[in-house]
N, C-alpha and C. Protein backbone atom coordinates (compact mmCIF):
# COMPACT_ATOMS: atom_id res chain seq x y z
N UNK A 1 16.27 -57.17 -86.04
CA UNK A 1 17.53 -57.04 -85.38
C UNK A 1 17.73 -58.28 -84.51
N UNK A 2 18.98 -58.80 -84.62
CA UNK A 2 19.28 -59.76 -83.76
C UNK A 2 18.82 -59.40 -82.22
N UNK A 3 19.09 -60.57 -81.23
CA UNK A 3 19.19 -60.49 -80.00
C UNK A 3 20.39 -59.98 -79.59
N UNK A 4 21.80 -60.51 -79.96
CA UNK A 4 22.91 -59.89 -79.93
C UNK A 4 22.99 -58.54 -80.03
N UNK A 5 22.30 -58.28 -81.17
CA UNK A 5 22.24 -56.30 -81.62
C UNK A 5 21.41 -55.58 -80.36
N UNK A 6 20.92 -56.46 -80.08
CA UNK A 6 19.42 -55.62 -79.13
C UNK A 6 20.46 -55.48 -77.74
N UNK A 7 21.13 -56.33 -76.88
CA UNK A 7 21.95 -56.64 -76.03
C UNK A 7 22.67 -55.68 -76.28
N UNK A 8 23.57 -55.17 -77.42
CA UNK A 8 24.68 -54.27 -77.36
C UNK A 8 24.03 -53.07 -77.31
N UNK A 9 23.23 -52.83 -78.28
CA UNK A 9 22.22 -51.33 -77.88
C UNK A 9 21.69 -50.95 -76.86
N UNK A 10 21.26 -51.95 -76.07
CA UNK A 10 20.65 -51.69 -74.69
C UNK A 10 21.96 -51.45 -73.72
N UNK A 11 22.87 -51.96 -73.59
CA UNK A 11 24.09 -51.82 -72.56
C UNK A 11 24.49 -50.37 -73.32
N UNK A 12 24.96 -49.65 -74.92
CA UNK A 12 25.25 -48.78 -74.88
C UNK A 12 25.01 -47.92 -74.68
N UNK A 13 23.35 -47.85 -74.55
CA UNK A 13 22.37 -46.99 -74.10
C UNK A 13 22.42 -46.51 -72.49
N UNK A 14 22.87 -47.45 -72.00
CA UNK A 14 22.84 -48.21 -70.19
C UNK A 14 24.55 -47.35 -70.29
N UNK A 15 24.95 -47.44 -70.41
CA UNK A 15 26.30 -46.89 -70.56
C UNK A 15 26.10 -45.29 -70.46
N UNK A 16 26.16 -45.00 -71.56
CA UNK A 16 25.89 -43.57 -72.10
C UNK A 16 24.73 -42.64 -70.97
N UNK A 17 24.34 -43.01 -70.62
CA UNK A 17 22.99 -42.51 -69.94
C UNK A 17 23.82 -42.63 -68.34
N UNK A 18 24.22 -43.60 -68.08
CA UNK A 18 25.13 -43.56 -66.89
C UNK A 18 26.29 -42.49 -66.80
N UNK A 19 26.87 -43.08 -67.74
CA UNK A 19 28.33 -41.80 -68.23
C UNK A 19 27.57 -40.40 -68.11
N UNK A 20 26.53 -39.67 -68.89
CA UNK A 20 26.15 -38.31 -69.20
C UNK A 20 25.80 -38.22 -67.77
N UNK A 21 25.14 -38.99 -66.95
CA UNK A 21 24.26 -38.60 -65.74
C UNK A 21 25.29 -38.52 -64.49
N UNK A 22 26.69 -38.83 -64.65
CA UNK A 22 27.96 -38.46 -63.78
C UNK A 22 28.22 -37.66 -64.26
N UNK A 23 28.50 -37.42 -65.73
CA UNK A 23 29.17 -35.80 -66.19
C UNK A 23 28.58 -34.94 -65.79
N UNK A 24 27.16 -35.07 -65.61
CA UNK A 24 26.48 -33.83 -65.93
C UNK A 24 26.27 -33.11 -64.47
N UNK A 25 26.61 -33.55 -63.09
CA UNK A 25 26.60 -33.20 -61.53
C UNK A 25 27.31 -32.49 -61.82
N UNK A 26 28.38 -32.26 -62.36
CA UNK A 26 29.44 -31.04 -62.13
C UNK A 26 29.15 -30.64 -62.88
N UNK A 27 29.73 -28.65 -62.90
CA UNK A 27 29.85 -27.85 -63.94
C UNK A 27 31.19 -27.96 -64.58
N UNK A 28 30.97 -27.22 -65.88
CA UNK A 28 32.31 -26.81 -66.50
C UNK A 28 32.86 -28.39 -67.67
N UNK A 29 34.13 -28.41 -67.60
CA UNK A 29 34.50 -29.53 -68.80
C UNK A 29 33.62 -30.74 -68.51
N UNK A 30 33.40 -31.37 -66.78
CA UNK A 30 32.93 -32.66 -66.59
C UNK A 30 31.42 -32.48 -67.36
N UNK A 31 30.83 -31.43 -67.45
CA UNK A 31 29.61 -31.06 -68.31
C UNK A 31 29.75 -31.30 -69.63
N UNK A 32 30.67 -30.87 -70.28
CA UNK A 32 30.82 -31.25 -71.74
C UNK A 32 30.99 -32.25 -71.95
N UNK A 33 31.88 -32.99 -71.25
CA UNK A 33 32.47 -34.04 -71.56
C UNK A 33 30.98 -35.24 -71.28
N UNK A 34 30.39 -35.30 -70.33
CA UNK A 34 28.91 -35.74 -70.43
C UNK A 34 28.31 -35.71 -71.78
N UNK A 35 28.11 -34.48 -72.34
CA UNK A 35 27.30 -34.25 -73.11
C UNK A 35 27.60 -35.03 -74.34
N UNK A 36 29.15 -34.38 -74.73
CA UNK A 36 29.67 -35.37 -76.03
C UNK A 36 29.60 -37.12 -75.55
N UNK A 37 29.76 -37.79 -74.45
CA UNK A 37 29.43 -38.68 -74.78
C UNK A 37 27.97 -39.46 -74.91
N UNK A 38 27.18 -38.44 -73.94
CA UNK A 38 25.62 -38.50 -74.42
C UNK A 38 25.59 -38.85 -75.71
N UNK A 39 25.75 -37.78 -76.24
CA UNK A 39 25.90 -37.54 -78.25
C UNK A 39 26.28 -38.68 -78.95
N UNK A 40 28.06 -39.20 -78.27
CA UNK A 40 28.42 -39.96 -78.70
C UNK A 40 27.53 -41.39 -79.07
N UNK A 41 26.81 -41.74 -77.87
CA UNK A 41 26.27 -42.96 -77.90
C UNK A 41 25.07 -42.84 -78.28
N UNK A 42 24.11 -41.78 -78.90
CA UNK A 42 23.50 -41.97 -79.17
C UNK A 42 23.62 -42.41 -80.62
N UNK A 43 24.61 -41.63 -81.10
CA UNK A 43 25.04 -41.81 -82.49
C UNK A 43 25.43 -43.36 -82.97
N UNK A 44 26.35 -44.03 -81.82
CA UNK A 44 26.92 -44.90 -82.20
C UNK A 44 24.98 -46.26 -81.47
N UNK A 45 24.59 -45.84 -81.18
CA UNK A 45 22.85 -46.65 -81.01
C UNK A 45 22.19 -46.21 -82.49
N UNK A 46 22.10 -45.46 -82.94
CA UNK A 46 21.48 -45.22 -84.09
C UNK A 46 21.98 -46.18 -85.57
N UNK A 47 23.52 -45.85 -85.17
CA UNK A 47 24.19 -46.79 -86.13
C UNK A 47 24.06 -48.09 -86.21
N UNK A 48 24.11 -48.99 -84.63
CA UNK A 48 23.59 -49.72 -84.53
C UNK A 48 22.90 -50.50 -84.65
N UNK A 49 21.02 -49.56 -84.82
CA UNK A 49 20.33 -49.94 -85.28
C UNK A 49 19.89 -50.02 -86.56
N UNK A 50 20.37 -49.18 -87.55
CA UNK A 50 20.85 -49.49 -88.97
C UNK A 50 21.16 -50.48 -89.45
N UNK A 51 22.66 -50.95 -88.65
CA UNK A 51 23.05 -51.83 -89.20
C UNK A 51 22.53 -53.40 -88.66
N UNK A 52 21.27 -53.30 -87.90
CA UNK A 52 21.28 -54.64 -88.15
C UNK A 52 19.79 -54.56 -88.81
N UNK A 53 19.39 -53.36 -88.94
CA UNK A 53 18.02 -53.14 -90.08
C UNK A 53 18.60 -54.08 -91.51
N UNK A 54 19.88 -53.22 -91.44
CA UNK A 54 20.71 -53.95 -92.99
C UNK A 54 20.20 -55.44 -93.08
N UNK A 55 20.97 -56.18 -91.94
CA UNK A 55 21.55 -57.35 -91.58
C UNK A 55 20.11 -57.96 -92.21
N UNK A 56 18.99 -57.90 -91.15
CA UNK A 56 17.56 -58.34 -91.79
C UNK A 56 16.86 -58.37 -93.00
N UNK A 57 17.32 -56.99 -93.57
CA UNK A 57 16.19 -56.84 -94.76
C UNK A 57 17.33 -57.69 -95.73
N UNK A 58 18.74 -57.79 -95.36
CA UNK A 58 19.65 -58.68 -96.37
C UNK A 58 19.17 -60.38 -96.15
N UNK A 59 18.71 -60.46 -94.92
CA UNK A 59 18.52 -61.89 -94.62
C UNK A 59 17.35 -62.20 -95.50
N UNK A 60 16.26 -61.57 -95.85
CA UNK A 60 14.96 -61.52 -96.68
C UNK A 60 15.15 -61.59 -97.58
């Protein structure tokens, strides 16, 4: 994985983990709404790291 890729994964991670850890002090929607974007970013980090698995094993 690039350095670039590693940089964006780490801030979305840094993001997401920030975002869920304000949602999640309150009860009720600010709770959900935490959670899905927890979810969200983990999903969109996973993808992430896929795609620059791609990027490499294409560079080989």
């Amino acid at each position: 994985m690039t350095s670039y890729a590693k940089r964006i994964l780490l801030l979305m991670c840094f993001a997401g983990s920030l975002i869920g850890a304000l949602g999640c002090e309150q009860e009720g929607p600010a709770e959900r709404a935490g959670e899905n974007v927890d979810e969200s970013m983990e999903k969109a980090g996973e993808k992430m790291e896929q795609a620059g698995e791609n990027i490499q094993d294409s560079a080989n």
